[in-house]
Protein backbone atom coordinates (compact mmCIF):
# COMPACT_ATOMS: atom_id res chain seq x y z
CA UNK A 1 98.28 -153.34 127.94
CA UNK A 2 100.74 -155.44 125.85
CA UNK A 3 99.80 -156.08 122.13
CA UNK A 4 102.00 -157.56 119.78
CA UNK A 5 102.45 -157.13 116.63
CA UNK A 6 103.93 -159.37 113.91
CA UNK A 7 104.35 -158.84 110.35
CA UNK A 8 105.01 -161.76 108.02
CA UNK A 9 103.61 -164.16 109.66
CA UNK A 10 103.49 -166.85 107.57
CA UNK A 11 104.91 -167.30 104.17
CA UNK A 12 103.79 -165.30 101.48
CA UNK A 13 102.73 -168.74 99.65
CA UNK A 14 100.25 -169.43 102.36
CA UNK A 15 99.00 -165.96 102.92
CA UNK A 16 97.81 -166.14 99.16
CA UNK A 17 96.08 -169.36 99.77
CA UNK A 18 94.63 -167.62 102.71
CA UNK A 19 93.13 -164.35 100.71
CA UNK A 20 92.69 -166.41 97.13
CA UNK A 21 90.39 -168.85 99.51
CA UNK A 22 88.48 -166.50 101.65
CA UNK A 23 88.20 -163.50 99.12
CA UNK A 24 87.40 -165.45 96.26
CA UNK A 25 89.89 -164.08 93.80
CA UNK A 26 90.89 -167.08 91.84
CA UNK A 27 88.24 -169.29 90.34
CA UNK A 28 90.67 -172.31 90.96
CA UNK A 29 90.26 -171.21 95.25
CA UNK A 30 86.86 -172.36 95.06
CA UNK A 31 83.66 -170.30 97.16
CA UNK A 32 83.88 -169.88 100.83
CA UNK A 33 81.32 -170.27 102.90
CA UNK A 34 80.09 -167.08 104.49
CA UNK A 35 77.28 -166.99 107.10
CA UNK A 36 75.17 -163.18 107.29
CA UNK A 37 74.69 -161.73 110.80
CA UNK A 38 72.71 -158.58 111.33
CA UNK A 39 73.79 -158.01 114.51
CA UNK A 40 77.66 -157.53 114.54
CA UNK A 41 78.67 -157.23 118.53
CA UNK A 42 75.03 -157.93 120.08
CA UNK A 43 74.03 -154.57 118.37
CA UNK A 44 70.97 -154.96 116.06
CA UNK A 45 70.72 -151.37 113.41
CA UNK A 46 70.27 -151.18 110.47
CA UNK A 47 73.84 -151.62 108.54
CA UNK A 48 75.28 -153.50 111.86
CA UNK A 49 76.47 -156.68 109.78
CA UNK A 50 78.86 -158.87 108.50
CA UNK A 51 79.44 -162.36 107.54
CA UNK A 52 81.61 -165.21 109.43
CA UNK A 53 82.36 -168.55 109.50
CA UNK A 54 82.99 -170.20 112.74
CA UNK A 55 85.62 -173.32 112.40
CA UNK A 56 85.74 -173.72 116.47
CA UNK A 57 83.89 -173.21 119.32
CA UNK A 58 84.47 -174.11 122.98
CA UNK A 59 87.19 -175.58 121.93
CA UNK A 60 84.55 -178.27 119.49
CA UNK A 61 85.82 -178.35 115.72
CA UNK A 62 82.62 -177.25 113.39
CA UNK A 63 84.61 -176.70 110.38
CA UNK A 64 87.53 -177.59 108.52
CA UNK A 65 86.70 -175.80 105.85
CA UNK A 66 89.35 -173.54 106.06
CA UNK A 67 93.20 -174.62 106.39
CA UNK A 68 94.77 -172.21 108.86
CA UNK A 69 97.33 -174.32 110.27
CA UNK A 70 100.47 -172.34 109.31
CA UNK A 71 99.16 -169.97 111.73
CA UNK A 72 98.26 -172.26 114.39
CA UNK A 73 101.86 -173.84 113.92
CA UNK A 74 103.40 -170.92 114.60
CA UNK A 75 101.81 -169.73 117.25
CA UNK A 76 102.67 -173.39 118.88
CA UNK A 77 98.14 -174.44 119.10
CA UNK A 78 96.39 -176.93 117.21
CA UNK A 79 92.45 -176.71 116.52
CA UNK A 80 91.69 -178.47 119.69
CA UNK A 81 93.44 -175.98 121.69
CA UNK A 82 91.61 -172.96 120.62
CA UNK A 83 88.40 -172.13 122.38
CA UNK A 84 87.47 -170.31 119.33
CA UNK A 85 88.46 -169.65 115.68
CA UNK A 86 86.39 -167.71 113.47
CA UNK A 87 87.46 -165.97 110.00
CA UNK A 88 85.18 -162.34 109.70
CA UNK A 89 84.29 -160.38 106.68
CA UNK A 90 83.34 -157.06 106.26
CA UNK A 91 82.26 -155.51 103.81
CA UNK A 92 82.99 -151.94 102.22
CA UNK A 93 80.79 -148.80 103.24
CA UNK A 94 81.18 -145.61 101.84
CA UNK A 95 82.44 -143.91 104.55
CA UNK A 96 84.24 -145.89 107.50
CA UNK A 97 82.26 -147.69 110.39
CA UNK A 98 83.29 -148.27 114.12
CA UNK A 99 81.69 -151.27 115.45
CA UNK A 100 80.34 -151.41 118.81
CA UNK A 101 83.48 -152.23 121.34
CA UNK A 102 83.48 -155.33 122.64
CA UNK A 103 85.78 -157.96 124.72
CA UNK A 104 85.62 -161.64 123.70
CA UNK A 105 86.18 -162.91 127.01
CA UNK A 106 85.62 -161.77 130.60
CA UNK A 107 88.89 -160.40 132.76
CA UNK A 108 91.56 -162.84 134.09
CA UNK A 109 89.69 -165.85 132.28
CA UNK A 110 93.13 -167.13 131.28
CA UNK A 111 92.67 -166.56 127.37
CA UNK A 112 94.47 -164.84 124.83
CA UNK A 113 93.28 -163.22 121.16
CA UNK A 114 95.46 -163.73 117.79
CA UNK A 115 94.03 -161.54 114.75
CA UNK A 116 95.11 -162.36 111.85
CA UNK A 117 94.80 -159.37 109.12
CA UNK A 118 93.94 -162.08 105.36
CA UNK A 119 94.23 -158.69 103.32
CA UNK A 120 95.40 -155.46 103.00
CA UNK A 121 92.80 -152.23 103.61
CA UNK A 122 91.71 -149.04 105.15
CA UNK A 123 89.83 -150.86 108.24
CA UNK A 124 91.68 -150.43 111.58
CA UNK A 125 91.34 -152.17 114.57
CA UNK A 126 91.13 -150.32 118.11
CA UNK A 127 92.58 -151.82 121.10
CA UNK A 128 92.13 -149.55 123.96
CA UNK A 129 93.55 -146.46 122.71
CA UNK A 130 96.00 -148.02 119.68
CA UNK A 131 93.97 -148.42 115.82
CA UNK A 132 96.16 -151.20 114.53
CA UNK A 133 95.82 -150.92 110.39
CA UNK A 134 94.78 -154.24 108.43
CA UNK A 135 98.08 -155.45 106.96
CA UNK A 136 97.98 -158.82 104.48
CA UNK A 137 99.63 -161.50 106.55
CA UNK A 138 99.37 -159.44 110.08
CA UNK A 139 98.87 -160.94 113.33
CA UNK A 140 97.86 -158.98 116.24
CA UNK A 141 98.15 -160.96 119.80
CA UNK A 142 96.59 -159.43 122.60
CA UNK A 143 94.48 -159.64 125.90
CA UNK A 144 90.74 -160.17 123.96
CA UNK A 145 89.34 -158.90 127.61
CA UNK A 146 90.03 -155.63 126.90
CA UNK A 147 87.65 -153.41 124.96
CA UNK A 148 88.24 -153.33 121.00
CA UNK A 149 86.09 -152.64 118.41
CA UNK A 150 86.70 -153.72 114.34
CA UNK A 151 85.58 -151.38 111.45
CA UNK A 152 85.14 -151.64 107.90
CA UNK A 153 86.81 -150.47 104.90
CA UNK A 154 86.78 -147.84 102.13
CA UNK A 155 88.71 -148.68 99.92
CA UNK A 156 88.55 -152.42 98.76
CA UNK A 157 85.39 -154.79 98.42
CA UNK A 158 85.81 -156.28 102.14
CA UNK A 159 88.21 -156.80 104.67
CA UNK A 160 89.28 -160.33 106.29
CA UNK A 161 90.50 -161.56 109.39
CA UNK A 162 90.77 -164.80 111.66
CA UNK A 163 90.30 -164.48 115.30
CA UNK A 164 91.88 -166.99 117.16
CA UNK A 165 91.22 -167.22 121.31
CA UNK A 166 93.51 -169.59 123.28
CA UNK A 167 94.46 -170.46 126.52
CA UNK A 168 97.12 -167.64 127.89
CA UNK A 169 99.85 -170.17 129.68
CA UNK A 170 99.49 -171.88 126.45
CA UNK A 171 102.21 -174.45 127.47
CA UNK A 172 103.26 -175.41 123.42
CA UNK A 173 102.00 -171.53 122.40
CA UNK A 174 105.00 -169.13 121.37
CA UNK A 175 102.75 -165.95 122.42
C-alpha cells in the first residue's frame, strides 16, 4: 500500500483562501454552503454526521462554489477529470470519533483518492494500518479502494478536507 504524502501543497496564500472560505473565519470570505447528513459512511446512529458539499460527481460539475484549482493544477486534473470532488466537515466531539471504514471505490476500478487536509487539528485519518494527522495545506494521495475511515476532532470547532477521486493513469496527473 503506497500513500503519499505532501506537505505544502499549495501556497500558503491559497491555503488561507481555502480555510478563510470553508471555515468561515473572515467576514470578507463570505458563508459556505454546507449540506447535513446523518448518516456519515451508510451508518445511520445517533451522532453519525457531518456536513459536505459535493462540487462533482461522475465526473458532472454541480458546483463551483468553491475554487480549488491550485490543487487540481498541481496534481495535473481539471474538474472534468475528477469523478468526484467533495469538501467534508466535521465537527468537534468531546472525545474523538472513528467513523465507520469505508473505500470510495471498488478494487482495480482504475481510480485514485487526493485528501486534502483545509486546517490544522487533532482528527487523523486511517489508511489501512497508518493514522495520517490533519495538517493545514496536506495532501494525502492514495488507493481510495482500500479501507479508511475519517474521525473528528477535539480540539478546534471542525475539521476540513477535500476529497478528490481521479482516474489512476491520469495521463496529465503528476500522482
Amino acid at each position: 500500500m503506497t500513500v503519499k504524502i505532501i506537505d505544502n501543497f499549495i501556497s500558503d496564500f491559497s491555503a488561507d483562501i481555502l480555510e478563510n472560505q470553508l471555515l468561515g473565519h473572515q467576514p470578507w470570505a463570505g458563508s459556505f454552503p454546507w449540506y447535513y447528513h446523518n448518516d456519515l459512511n451508510g451508518t445511520k446512529k445517533m451522532g453519525n454526521f457531518y456536513f459536505n458539499h459535493t462540487m462533482v460527481d461522475n465526473g458532472k460539475q454541480y458546483s463551483d462554489f468553491l475554487d480549488i484549482d491550485p490543487i487540481l493544477a498541481l496534481i495535473g486534473l481539471s474538474p472534468d477529470r475528477c469523478t468526484r470532488i467533495k469538501a467534508n466537515l466535521y465537527p468537534r466531539t468531546q472525545w474523538r470519533v472513528y467513523h465507520q471504514e469505508h473505500d470510495d471505490y471498488p478494487p482495480k476500478s482504475g481510480f485514485q483518492t487526493a485528501l486534502y487536509y483545509v486546517n490544522t487539528c487533532n482528527r487523523v485519518t486511517k489508511i489501512g494500518n497508518k493514522k495520517i494527522k490533519s495538517v493545514k495545506n496536506r495532501l494525502v494521495v492514495f488507493d481510495g479502494s482500500i479501507s479508511h475511515q475519517s474521525s473528528t476532532p477535539t480540539n478546534v470547532s471542525a475539521g476540513c478536507s477535500i476529497n478528490i477521486i481521479y482516474p489512476k493513469n491520469n495521463s496529465y496527473g503528476k500522482f
